[in-house]
Structure formats: structure tokens, C-alpha cells
C-alpha atoms as a PDB file:
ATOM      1  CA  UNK A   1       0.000   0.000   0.000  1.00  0.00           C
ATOM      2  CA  UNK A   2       1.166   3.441  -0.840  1.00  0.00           C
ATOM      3  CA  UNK A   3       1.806   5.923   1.970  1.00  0.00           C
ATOM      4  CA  UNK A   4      -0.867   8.329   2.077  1.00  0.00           C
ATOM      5  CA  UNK A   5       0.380  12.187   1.937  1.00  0.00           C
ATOM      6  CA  UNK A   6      -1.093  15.034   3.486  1.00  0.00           C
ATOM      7  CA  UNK A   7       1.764  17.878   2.795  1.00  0.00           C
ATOM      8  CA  UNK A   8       2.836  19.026  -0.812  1.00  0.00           C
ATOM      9  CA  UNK A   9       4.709  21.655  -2.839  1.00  0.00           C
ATOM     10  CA  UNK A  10       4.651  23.135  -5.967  1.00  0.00           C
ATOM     11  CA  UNK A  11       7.629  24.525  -7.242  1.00  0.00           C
ATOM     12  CA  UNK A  12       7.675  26.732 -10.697  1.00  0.00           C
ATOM     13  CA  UNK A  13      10.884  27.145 -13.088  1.00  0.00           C
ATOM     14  CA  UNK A  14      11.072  29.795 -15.437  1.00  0.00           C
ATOM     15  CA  UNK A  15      13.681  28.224 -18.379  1.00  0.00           C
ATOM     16  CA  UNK A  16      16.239  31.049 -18.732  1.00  0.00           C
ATOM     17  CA  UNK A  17      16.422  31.639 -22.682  1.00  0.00           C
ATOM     18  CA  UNK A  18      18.285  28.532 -24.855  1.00  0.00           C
ATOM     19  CA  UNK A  19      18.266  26.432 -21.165  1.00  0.00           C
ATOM     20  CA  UNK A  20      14.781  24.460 -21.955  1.00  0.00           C
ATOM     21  CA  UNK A  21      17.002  21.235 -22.358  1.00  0.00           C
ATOM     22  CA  UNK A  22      18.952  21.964 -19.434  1.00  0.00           C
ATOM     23  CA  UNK A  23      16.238  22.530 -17.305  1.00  0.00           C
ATOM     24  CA  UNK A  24      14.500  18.835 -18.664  1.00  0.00           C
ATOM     25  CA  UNK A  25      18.048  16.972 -17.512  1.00  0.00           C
ATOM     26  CA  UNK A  26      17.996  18.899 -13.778  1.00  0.00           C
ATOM     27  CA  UNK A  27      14.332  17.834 -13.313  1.00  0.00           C
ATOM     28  CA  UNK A  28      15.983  14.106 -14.660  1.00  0.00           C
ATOM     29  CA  UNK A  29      18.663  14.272 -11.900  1.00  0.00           C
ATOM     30  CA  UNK A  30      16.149  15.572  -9.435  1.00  0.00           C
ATOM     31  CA  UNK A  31      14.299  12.311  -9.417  1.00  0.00           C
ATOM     32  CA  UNK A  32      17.393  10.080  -8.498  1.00  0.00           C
ATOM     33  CA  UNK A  33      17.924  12.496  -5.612  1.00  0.00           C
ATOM     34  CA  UNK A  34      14.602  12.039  -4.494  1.00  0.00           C
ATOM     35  CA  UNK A  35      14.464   8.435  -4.696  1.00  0.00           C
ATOM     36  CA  UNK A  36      16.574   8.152  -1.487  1.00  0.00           C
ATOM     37  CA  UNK A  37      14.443  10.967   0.305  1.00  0.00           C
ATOM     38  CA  UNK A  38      11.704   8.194   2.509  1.00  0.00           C
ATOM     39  CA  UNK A  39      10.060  11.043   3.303  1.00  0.00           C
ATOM     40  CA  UNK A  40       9.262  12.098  -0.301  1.00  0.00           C
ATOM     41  CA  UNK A  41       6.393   9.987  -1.601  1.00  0.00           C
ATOM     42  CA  UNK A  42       5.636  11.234  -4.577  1.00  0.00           C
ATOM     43  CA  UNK A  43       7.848  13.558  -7.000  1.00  0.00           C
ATOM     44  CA  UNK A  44       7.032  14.509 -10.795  1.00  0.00           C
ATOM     45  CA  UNK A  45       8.787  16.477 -12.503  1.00  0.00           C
ATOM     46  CA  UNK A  46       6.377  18.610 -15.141  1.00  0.00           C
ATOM     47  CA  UNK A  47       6.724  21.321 -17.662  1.00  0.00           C
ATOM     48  CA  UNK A  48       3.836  23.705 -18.196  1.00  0.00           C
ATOM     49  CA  UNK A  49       4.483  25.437 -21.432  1.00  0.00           C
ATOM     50  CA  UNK A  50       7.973  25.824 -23.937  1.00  0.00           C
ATOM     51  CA  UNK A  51       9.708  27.242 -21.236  1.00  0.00           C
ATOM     52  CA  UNK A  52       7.654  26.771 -18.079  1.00  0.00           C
ATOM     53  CA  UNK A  53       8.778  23.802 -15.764  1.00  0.00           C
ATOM     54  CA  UNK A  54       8.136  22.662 -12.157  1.00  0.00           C
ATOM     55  CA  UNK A  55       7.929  20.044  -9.613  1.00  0.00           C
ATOM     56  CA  UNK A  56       5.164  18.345  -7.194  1.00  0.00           C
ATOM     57  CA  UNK A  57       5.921  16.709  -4.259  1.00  0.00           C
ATOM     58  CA  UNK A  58       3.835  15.120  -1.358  1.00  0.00           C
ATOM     59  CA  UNK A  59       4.983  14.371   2.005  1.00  0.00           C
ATOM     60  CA  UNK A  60       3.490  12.078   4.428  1.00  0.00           C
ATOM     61  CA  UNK A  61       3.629  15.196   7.166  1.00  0.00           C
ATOM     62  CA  UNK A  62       5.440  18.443   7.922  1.00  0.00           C
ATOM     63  CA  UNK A  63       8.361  16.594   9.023  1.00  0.00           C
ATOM     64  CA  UNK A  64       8.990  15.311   5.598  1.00  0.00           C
ATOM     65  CA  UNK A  65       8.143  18.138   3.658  1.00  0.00           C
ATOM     66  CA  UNK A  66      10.806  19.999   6.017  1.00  0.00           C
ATOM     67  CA  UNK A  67      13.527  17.458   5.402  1.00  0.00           C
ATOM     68  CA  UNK A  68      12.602  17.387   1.647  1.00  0.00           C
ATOM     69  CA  UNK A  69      12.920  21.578   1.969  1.00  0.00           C
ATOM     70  CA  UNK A  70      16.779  21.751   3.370  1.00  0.00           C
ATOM     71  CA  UNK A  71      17.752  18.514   1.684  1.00  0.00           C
ATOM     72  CA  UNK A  72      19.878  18.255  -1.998  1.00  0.00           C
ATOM     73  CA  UNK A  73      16.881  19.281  -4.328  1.00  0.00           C
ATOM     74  CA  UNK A  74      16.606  22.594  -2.400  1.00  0.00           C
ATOM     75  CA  UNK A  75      20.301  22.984  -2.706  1.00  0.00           C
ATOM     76  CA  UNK A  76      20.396  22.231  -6.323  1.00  0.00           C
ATOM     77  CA  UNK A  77      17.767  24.713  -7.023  1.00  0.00           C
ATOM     78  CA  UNK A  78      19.529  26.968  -5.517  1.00  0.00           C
ATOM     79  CA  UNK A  79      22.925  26.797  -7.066  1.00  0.00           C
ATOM     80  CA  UNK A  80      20.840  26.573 -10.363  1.00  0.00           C
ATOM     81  CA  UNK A  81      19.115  29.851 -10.239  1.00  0.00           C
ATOM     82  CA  UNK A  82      20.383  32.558 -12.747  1.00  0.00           C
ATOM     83  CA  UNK A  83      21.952  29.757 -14.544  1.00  0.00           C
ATOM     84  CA  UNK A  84      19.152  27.963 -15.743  1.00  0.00           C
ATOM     85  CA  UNK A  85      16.058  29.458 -14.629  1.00  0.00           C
ATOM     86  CA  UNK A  86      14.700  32.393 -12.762  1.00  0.00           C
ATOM     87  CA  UNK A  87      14.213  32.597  -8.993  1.00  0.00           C
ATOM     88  CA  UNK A  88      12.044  29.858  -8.038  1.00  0.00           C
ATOM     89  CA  UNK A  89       8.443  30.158  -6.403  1.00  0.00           C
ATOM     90  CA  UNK A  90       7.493  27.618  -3.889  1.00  0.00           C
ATOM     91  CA  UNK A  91       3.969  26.951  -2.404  1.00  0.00           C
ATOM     92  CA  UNK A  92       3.602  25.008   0.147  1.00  0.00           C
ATOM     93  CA  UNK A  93       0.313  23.190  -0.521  1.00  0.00           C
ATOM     94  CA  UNK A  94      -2.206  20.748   1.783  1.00  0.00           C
ATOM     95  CA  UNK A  95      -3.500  17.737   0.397  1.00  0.00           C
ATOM     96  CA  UNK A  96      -6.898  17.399   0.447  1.00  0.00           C
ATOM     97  CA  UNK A  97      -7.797  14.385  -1.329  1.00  0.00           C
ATOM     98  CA  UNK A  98      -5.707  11.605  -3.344  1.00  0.00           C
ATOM     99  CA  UNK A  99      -5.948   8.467  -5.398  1.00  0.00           C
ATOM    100  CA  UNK A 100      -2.862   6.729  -3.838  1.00  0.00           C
ATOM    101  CA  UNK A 101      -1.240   4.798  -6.250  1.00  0.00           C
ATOM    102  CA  UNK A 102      -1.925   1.236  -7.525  1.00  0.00           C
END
């Protein structure tokens, strides 16, 4: 059974110009990170438009979703910002409702 999450964020890249690709390889790397975050349940990398990326993640709990926020990802996206995107945004979402996964 899948763990069921509660806490989520939504992060949203802005592609600096001619860094589309680059962006699609750190969301790539991102997910390998994740994989040993146990606290990190679910991760997807998305893009929203040419040059519009982002990621969702849920958490089981706050305590997660903290470890998740000073862990490698966060660091990464820092060190990345004015090279291949624009200054992050991150929301810090609730979940509300989920279909867990099969």
C-alpha cells in the first residue's frame, strides 16, 4: 500500500532563454535524488508550457516536507538559479484528497 500524503509543494521554473534542455536533464537528476528521500512519496517532474517547468511533491507530514525543503533538491535549485532558470516560487500546498497509487 502506498503511503498516504497530506503535505505538498509546488515549485515553478522559469527556463532562462536557450536552457529548456537543461532545465528537462535537472528535473531528470532531481528524481534520483529524491528516490533516497523516505520522506518524499511522490515527486514529478512537469513542464507547463515551452519554457515553463516545475515540480510536485507530497509528504506524508510536515516533518517530511521539512527534510525534503533543506535537503539536496533545495540545494540544487539553488545553485541553479540565474543559470538555468529564474528565482524559483514555492507553495507550500495541503493535500486534500488523493488516489494513492496502484
Amino acid at each position: 500500500m502506498a503511503t498516504q500524503v497530506s503535505k505538498a509543494l509546488l515549485v515553478r521554473l522559469e527556463a532562462l532563454p536557450g536552457r529548456e534542455d537543461d532545465v528537462r536533464a535537472f528535473l531528470d537528476h532531481g528524481l534520483s535524488v529524491v528516490e533516497g528521500e523516505p520522506k518524499t512519496a511522490r515527486w514529478f517532474g512537469i513542464q507547463f508550457g515551452p519554457s515553463s517547468f516545475g515540480i510536485f511533491d507530497a509528504f506524508p507530514d510536515e516533518d517530511g516536507r521539512r527534510a525534503h525543503l533543506s535537503g539536496e533538491v533545495a540545494k540544487a535549485l539553488g545553485e541553479n538559479t540565474g543559470v538555468l532558470f529564474q528565482e524559483p516560487t514555492i507553495e507550500q500546498l495541503d493535500v486534500v484528497a488523493e488516489k494513492q497509487p496502484a
